[in-house]
Protein backbone atom coordinates (compact mmCIF):
# COMPACT_ATOMS: atom_id res chain seq x y z
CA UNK A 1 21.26 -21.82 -4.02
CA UNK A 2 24.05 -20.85 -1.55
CA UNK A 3 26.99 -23.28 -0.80
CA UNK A 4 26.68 -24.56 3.13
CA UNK A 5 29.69 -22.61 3.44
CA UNK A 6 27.53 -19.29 2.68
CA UNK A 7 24.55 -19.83 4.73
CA UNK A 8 27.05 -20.43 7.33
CA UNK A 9 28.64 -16.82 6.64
CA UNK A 10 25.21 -15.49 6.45
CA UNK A 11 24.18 -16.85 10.21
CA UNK A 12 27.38 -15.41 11.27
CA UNK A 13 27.44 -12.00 10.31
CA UNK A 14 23.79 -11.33 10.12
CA UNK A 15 23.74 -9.58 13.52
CA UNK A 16 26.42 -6.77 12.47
CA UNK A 17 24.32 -6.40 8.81
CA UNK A 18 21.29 -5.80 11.03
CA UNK A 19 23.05 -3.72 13.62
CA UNK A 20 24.23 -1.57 10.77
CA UNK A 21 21.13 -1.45 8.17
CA UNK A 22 20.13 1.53 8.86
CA UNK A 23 23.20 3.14 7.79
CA UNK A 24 23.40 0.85 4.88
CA UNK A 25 19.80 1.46 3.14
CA UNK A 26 20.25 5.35 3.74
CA UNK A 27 23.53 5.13 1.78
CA UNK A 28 22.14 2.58 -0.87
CA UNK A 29 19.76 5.19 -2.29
CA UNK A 30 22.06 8.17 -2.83
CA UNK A 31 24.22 5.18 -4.78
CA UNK A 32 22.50 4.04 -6.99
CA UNK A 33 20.65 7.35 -7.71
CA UNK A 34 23.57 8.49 -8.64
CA UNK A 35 25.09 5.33 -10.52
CA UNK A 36 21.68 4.70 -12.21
CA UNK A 37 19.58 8.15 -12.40
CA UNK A 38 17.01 6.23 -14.81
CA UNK A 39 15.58 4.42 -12.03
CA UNK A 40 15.28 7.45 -9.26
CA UNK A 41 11.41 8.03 -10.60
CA UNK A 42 10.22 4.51 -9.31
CA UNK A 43 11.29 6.14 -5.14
CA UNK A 44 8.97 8.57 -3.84
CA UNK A 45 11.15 11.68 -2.76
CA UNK A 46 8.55 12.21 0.22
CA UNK A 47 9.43 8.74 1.51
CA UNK A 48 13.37 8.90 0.77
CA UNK A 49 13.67 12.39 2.88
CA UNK A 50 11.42 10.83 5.88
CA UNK A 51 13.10 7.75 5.74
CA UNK A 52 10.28 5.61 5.40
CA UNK A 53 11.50 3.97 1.53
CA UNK A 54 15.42 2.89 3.21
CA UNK A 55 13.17 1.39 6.75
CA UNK A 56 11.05 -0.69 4.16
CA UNK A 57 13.70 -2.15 2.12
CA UNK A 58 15.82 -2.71 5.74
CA UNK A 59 12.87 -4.97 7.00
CA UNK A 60 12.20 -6.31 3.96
CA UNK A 61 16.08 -8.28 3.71
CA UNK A 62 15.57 -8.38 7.30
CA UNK A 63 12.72 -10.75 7.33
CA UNK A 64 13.89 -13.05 4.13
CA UNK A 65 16.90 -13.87 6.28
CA UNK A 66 15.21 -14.66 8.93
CA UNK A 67 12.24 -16.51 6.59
CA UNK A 68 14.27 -17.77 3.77
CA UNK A 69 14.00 -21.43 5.33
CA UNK A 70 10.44 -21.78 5.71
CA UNK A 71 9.82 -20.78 2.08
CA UNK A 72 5.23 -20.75 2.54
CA UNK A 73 6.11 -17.68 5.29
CA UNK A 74 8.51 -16.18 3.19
CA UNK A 75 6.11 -15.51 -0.01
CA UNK A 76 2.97 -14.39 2.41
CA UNK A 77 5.78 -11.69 4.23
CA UNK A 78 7.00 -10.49 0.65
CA UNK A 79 3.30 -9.77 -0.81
CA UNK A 80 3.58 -6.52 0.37
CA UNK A 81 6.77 -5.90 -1.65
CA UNK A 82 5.29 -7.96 -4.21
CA UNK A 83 2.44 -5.34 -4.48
CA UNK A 84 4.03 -2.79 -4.61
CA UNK A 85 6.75 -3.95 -7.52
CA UNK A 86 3.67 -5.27 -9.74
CA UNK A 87 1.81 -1.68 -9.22
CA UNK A 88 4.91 0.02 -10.07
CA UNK A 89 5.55 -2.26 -13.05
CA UNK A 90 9.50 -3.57 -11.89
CA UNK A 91 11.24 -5.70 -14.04
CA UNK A 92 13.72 -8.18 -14.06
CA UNK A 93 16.26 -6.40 -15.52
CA UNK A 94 16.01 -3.90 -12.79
CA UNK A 95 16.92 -6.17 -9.97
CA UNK A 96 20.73 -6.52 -10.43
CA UNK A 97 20.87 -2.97 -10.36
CA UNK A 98 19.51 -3.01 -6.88
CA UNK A 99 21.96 -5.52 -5.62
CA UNK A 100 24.90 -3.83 -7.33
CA UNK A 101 24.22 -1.00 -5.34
CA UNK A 102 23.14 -2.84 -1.98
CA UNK A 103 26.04 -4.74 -2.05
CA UNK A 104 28.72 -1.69 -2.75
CA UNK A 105 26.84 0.21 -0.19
CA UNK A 106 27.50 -2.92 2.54
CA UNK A 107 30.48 -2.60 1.53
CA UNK A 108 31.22 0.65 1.80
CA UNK A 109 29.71 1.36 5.78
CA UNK A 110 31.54 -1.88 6.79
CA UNK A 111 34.61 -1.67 5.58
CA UNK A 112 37.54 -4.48 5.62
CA UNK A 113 34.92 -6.43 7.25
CA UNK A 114 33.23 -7.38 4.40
CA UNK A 115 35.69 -9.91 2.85
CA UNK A 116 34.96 -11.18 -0.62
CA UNK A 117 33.85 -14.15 0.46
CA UNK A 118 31.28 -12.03 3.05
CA UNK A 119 30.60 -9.91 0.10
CA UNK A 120 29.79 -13.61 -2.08
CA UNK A 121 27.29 -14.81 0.50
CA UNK A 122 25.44 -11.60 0.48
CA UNK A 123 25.68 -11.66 -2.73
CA UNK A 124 24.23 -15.02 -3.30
CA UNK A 125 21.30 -14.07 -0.87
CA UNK A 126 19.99 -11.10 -2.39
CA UNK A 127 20.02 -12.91 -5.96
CA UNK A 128 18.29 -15.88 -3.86
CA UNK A 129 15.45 -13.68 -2.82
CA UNK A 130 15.64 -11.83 -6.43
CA UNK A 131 15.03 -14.89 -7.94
CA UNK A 132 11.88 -15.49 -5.65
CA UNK A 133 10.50 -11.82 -6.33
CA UNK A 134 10.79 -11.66 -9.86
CA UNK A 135 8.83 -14.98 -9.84
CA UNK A 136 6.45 -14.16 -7.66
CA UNK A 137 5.58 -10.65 -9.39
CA UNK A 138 5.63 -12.20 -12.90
CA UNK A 139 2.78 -14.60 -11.79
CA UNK A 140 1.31 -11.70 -10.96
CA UNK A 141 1.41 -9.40 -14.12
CA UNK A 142 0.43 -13.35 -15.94
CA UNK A 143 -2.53 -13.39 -14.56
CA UNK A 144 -3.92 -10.16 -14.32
CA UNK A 145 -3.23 -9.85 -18.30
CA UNK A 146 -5.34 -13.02 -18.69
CA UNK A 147 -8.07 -11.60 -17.39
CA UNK A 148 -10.77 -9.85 -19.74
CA UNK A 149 -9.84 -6.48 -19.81
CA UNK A 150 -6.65 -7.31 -18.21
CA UNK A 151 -2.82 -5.94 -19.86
CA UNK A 152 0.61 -6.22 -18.98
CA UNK A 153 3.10 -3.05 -18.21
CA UNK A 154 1.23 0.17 -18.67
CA UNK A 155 -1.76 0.96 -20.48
CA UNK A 156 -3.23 4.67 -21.08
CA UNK A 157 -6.72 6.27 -19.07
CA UNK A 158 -8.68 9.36 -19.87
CA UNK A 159 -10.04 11.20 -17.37
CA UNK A 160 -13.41 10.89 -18.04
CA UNK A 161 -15.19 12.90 -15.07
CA UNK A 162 -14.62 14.08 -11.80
CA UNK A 163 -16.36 14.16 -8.50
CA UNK A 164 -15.40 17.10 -5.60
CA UNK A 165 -16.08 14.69 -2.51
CA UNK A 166 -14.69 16.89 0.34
CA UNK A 167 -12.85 20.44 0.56
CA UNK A 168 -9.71 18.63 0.06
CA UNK A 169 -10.45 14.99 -1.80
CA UNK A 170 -11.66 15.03 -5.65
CA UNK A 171 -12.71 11.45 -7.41
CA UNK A 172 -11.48 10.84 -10.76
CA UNK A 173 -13.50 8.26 -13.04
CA UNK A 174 -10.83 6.80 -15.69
CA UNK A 175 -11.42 4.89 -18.79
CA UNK A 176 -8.91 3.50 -20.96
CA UNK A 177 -8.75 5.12 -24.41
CA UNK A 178 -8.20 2.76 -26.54
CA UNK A 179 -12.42 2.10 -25.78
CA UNK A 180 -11.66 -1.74 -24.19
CA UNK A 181 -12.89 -3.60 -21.16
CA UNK A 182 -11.28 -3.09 -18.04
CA UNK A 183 -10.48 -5.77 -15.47
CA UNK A 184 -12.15 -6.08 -12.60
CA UNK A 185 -9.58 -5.50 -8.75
CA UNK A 186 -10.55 -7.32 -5.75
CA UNK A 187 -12.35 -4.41 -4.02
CA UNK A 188 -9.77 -2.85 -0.99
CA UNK A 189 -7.20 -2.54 -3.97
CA UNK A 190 -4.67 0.16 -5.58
CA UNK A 191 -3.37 1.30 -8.36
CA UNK A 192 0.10 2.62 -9.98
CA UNK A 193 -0.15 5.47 -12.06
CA UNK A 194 2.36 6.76 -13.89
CA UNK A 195 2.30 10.81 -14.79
CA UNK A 196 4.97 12.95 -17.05
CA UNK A 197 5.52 16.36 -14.86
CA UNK A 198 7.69 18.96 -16.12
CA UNK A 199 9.00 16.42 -18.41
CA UNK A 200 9.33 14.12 -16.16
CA UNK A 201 7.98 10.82 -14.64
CA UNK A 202 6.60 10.37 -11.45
CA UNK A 203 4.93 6.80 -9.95
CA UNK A 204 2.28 7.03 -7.61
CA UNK A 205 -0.33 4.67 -6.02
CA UNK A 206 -3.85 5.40 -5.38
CA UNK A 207 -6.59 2.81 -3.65
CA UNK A 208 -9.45 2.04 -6.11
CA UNK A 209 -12.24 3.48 -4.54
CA UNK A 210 -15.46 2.08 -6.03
CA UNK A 211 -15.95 -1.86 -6.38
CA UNK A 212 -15.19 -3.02 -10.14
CA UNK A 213 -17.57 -1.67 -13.40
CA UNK A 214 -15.56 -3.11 -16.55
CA UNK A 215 -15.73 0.10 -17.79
CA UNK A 216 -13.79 2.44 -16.00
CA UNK A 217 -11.65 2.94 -12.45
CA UNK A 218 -12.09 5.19 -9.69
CA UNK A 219 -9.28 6.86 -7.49
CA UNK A 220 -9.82 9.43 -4.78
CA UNK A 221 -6.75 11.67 -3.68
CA UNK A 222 -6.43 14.29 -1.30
CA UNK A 223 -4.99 17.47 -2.32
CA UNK A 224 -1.27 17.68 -0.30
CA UNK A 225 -0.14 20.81 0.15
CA UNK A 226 3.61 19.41 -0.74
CA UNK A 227 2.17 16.57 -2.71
CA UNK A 228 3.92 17.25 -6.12
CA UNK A 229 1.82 14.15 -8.16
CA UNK A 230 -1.99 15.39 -5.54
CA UNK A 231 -1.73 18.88 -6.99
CA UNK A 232 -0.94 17.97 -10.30
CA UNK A 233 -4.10 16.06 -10.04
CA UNK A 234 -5.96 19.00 -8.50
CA UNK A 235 -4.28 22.11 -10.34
CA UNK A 236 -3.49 20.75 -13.70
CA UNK A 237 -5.22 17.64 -15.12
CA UNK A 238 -8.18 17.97 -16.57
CA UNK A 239 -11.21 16.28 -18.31
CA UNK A 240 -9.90 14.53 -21.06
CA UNK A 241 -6.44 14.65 -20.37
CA UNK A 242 -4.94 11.08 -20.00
CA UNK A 243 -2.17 9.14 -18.12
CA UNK A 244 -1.02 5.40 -17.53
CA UNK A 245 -1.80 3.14 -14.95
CA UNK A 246 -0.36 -0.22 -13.92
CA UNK A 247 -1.98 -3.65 -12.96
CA UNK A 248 -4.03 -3.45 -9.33
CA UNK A 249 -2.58 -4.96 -6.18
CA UNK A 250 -2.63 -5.13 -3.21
CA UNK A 251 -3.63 -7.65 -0.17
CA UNK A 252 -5.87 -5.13 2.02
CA UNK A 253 -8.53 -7.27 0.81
CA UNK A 254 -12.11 -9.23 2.29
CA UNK A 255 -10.94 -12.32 3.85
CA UNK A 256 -14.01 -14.87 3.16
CA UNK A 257 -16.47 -15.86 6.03
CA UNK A 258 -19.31 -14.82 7.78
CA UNK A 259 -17.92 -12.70 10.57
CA UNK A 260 -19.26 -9.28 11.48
CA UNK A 261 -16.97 -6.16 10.06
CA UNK A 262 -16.00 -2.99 11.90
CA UNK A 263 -14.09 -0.91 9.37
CA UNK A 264 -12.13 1.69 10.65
CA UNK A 265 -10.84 4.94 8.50
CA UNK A 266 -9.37 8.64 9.06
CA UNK A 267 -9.11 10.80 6.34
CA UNK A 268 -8.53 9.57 3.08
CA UNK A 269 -8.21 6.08 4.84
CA UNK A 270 -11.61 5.71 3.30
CA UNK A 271 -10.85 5.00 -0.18
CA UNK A 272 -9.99 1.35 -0.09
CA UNK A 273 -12.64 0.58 2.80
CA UNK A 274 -15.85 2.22 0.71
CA UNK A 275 -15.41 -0.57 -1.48
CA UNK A 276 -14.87 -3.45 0.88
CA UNK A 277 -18.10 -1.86 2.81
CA UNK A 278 -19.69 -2.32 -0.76
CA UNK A 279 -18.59 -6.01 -1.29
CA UNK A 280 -19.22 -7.26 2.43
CA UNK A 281 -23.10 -5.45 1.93
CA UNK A 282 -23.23 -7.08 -0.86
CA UNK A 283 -22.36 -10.61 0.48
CA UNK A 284 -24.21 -10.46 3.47
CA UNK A 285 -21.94 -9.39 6.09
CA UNK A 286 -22.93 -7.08 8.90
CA UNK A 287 -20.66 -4.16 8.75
CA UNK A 288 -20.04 -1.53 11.13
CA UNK A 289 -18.36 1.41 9.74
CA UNK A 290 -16.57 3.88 11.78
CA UNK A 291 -14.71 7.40 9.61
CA UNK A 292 -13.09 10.17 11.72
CA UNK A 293 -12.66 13.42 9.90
CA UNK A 294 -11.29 16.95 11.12
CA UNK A 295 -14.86 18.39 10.24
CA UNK A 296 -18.11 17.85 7.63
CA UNK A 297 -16.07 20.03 5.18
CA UNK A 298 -13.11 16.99 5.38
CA UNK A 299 -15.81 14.56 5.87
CA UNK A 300 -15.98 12.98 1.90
CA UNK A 301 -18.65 10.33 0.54
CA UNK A 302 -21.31 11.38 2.42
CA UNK A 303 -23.94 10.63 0.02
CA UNK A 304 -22.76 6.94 -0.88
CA UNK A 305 -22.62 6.36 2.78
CA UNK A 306 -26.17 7.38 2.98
CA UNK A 307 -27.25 5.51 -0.31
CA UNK A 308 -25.74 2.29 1.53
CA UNK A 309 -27.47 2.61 4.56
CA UNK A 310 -30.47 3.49 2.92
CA UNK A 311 -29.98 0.04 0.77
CA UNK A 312 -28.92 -1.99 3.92
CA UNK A 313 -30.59 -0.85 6.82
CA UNK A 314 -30.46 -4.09 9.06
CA UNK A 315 -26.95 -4.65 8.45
CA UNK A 316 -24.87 -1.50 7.92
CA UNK A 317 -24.11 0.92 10.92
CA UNK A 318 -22.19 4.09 10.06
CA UNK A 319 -21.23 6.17 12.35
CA UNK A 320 -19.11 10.02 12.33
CA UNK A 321 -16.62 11.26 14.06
CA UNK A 322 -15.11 14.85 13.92
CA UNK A 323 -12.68 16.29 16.06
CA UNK A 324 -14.63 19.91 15.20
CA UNK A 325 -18.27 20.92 14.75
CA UNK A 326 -21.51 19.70 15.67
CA UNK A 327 -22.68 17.72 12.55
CA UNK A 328 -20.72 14.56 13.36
CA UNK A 329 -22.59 11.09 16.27
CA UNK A 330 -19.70 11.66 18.25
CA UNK A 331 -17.09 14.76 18.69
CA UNK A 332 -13.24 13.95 18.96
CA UNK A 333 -11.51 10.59 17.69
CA UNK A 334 -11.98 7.13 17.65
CA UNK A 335 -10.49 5.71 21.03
CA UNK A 336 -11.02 2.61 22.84
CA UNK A 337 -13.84 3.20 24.51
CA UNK A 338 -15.70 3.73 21.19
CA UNK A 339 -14.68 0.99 19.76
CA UNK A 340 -15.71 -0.98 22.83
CA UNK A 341 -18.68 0.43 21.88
CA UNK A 342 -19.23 -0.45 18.49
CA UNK A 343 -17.14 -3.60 18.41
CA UNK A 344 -19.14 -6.54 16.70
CA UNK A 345 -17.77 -9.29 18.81
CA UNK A 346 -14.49 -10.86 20.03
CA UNK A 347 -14.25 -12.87 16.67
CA UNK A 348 -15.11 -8.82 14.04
CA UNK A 349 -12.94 -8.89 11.73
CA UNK A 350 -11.05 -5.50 11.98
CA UNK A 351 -9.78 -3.38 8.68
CA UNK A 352 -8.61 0.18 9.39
CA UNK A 353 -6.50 3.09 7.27
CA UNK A 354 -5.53 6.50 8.32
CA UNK A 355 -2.26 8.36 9.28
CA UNK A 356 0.10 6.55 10.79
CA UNK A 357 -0.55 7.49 14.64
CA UNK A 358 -4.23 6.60 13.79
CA UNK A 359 -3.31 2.98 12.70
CA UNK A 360 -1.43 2.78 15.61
CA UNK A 361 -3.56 4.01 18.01
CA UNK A 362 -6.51 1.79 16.64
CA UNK A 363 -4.25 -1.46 16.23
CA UNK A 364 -3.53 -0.89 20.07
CA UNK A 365 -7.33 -0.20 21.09
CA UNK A 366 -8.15 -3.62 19.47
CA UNK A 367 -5.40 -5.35 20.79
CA UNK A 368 -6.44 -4.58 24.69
CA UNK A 369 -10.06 -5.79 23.48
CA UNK A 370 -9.42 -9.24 22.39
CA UNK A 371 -9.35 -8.50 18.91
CA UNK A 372 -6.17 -11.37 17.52
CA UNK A 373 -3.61 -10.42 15.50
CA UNK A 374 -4.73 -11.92 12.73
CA UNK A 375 -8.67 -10.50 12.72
CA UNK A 376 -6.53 -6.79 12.46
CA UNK A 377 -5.94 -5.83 9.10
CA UNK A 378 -4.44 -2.45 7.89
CA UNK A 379 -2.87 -0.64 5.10
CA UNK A 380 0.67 2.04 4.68
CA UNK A 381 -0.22 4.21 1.85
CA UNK A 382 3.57 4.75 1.96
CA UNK A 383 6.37 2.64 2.78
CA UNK A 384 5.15 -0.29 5.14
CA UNK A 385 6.65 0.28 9.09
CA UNK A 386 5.27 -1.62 12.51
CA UNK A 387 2.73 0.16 13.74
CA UNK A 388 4.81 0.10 17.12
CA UNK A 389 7.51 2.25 15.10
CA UNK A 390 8.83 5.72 16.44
């Protein structure tokens, strides 16, 4: 707990941490990757060189200083982070190497600012909100292994078939080779995985794209031409060959009710919606269910789309969009006016996943059509940013 001295310190020089984080979090990486080279695996390169990884962890401290005193708001802003730490399976022991390197790196852009007894407050403050993490993430990892079919840390998959959806997106059915359960994800969930390429690891996470079996898990990835843990995917693994994965998380998840759906995707923004389609059809809910796609090569899961529609008729409308071609209901993207089209009601609950400028473009659309903040739900496959961000 910090000394009222500290918080005091904290209020006060909170403003020039903030004005300065930028430059701190972009230094903090380099620091540590160099003081601790064992954890550089756990960072996506992709998001280090677009800046995306330092932006997350710089709203992340951001928001616990602000939050730290209303401790309910502080735990529901941090599940994201929490997610993300269970799926890549961080430990406690990893943490003080984190604010070793945080705190050098505030340090070192601020200068003779920093006094030690600055340097102590911070100090106290990141071990504060350390403290909360690791808790939070270990109830996490508790009860997922208690679950039937459930384990802690990693555990190893086959690949036990695969499934060419669209020209660029391949499903991969995995099933856990030591011939055990598996434990079911709330459907709208990812996964960690954790691959050895040219001797080395990589950590990636994929949305779960089929609602839970007990038998096996299903990930869909799109083939990146840069993507160095996509092609190894694409190019090298093959049936049979095996990997480990990491517990499910995740919060992109159904929020219980009786509302109407419109579910929004681009791309491979479809993966975690398929399955909350699945579970809301399954409940009841009407669902409208929007996909954009560059054309009906890009466009994947054509035929489960069909099988659901065929299995709901009264209360599942999907509809196309393609920017190209002439297979598609409507040609270009999905703007406002179509979703004033095919919006539910004022009180839809709205999920949608895509690119970045998609996301951004659709949060907007729903905004100016009455559509609250908290009815819009959405999911980074990278490094979470505001959707209002440059």
């Amino acid at each position: 707990m910090l000394t009222l001295e500290q918080e005091k310190l904290i209020n006060a020089t909170a403003p020039v941490v903030a004005e300065h984080l930028d430059a701190i979090t972009q230094h903090f990486y380099p620091l540590m990757f160099t003081r601790y080279p064992e954890v550089k695996p756990l960072f996506n390169e992709t998001h280090q060189q677009s800046g995306g990884q330092p932006r997350a962890l710089a709203n992340a401290v951001l928001a616990y200083v602000k939050l730290r005193n209303n401790p309910a708001q502080a735990r529901a802003t941090l599940a994201v982070v929490v997610s993300k730490h269970v799926s890549l399976g961080i430990l406690p022991e990893q943490y003080p190497i984190v604010g070793e390197c945080l705190l050098a790196a505030i340090g070192d852009v601020l200068g003779d600012a920093v006094t030690p007894a600055i340097a102590d407050a911070w100090g106290a403050l990141y071990n504060e909100l350390a403290a909360l993490l690791i808790d939070l993430e270990d109830q996490r990892y508790r009860e997922f292994e208690q679950r039937p079919g459930g384990w802690r840390g990693t555990r190893r998959f086959k690949i036990a078939s695969t499934q060419q959806e669209s020209i660029l997106i391949r499903s991969f059915i995995l099933e856990p080779e030591d011939g055990g359960s598996v434990a079911d994800h709330e459907p709208g969930q990812y996964i960690g995985v954790r691959l050895t390429i040219n001797g080395e690891q990589v950590y990636r996470h994929y949305s779960l794209s089929d609602i839970p079996n007990g038998r096996s898990y299903r990930i869909s990835i799109k083939r990146e031409a840069e993507g160095q843990a996509s092609r190894h995917f694409h190019d090298v693994l093959q049936l049979g060959d095996s990997l480990e994965l990491l517990p499910p998380a995740g919060d992109l998840t159904l929020v219980e009710g009786d509302e109407p759906l419109l579910l929004a995707s681009g791309g491979v923004g479809q993966t975690p919606l398929l399955p909350i389609a699945r579970h809301a059809l399954a409940l009841g809910r009407q669902v409208v269910y929007l996909h954009a796609a560059l054309d009906a090569d890009h466009h994947a899961f054509n035929g489960e789309l069909d099988a659901l529609k065929a299995a709901y008729p009264q209360r599942l409308q999907a509809v196309t969009i393609h920017e190209r071609g002439n297979r598609a209901d409507h040609n270009g993207r999905i703007d406002r006016s179509l979703l004033a089209d095919y919006l539910p009601g004022p009180m839809a609950r709205c999920y949608f996943v895509g690119p970045q400028g998609f996301m951004t473009a659709i949060n907007s659309a729903l905004s100016e059509l009455g559509i609250s903040a908290d009815r819009r739900h959405f999911e980074h496959f990278g490094p979470s940013r505001p959707l209002d961000a440059a």
